[in-house]
Protein backbone atom coordinates (compact mmCIF):
# COMPACT_ATOMS: atom_id res chain seq x y z
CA UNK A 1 7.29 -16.59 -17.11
CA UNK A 2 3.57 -16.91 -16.91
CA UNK A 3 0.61 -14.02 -15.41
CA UNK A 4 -1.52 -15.15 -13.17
CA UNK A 5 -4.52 -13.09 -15.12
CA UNK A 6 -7.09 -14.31 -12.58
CA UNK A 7 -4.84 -12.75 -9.97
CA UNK A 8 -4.48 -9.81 -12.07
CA UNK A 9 -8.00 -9.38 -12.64
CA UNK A 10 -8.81 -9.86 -8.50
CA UNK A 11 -6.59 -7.29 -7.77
CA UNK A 12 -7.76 -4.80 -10.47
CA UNK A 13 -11.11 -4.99 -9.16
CA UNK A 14 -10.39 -4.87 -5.75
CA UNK A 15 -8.32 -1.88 -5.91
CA UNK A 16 -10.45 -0.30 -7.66
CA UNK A 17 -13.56 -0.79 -6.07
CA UNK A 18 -11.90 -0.12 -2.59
CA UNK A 19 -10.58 3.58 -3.89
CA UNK A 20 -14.24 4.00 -5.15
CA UNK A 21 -15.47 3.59 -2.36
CA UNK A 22 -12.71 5.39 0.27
CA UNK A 23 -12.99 8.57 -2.04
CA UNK A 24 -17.28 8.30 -2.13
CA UNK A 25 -19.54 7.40 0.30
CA UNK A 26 -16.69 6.56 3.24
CA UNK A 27 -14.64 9.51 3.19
CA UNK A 28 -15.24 11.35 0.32
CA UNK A 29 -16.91 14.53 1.80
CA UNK A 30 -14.04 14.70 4.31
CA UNK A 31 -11.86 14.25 2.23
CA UNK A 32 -12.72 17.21 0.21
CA UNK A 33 -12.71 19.19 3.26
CA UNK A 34 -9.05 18.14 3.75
CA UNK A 35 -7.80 19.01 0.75
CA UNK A 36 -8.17 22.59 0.42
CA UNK A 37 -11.65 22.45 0.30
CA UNK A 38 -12.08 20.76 -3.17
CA UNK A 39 -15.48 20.61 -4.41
CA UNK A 40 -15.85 17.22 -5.84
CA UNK A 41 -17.44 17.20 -9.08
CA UNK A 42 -21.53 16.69 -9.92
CA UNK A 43 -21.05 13.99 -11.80
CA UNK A 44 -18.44 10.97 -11.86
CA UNK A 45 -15.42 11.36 -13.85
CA UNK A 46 -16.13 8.40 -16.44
CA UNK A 47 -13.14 9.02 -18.60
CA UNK A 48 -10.41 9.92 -15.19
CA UNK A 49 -11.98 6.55 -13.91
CA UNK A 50 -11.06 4.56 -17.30
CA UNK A 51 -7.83 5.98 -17.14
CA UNK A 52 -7.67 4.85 -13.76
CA UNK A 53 -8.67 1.51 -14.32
CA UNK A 54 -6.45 0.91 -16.90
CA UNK A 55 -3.39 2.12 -14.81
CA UNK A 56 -4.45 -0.23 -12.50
CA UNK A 57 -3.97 -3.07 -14.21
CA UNK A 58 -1.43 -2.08 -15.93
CA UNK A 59 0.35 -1.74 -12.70
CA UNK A 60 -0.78 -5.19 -11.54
């Protein structure tokens, strides 16, 4: 059975980029608010995004 890695590649990236995006600029401030008003952090979470990224695609 073969991957598709071109489809697994598309769909890493566009998960991805989608949840950046829902959790920043979209609705990341209410989001915080909704959630037991969690702060969200000053900086990005580089090594929580690798992680992230990797589950990802592991997943796909």
């Amino acid at each position: 059975m073969g991957v598709n890695w071109t489809a697994v590649i598309a769909g890493t990236v566009v998960s991805f980029g989608l949840g950046v995006l829902w959790f920043g600029p979209i609705f990341g401030k209410i989001w915080s608010v909704g959630s037991h008003g969690i702060t969200p952090p000053s900086r990005m979470p580089v090594m929580a995004m690798a992680f992230q990224l990797a589950g990802t695609s592991f997943m796909a």
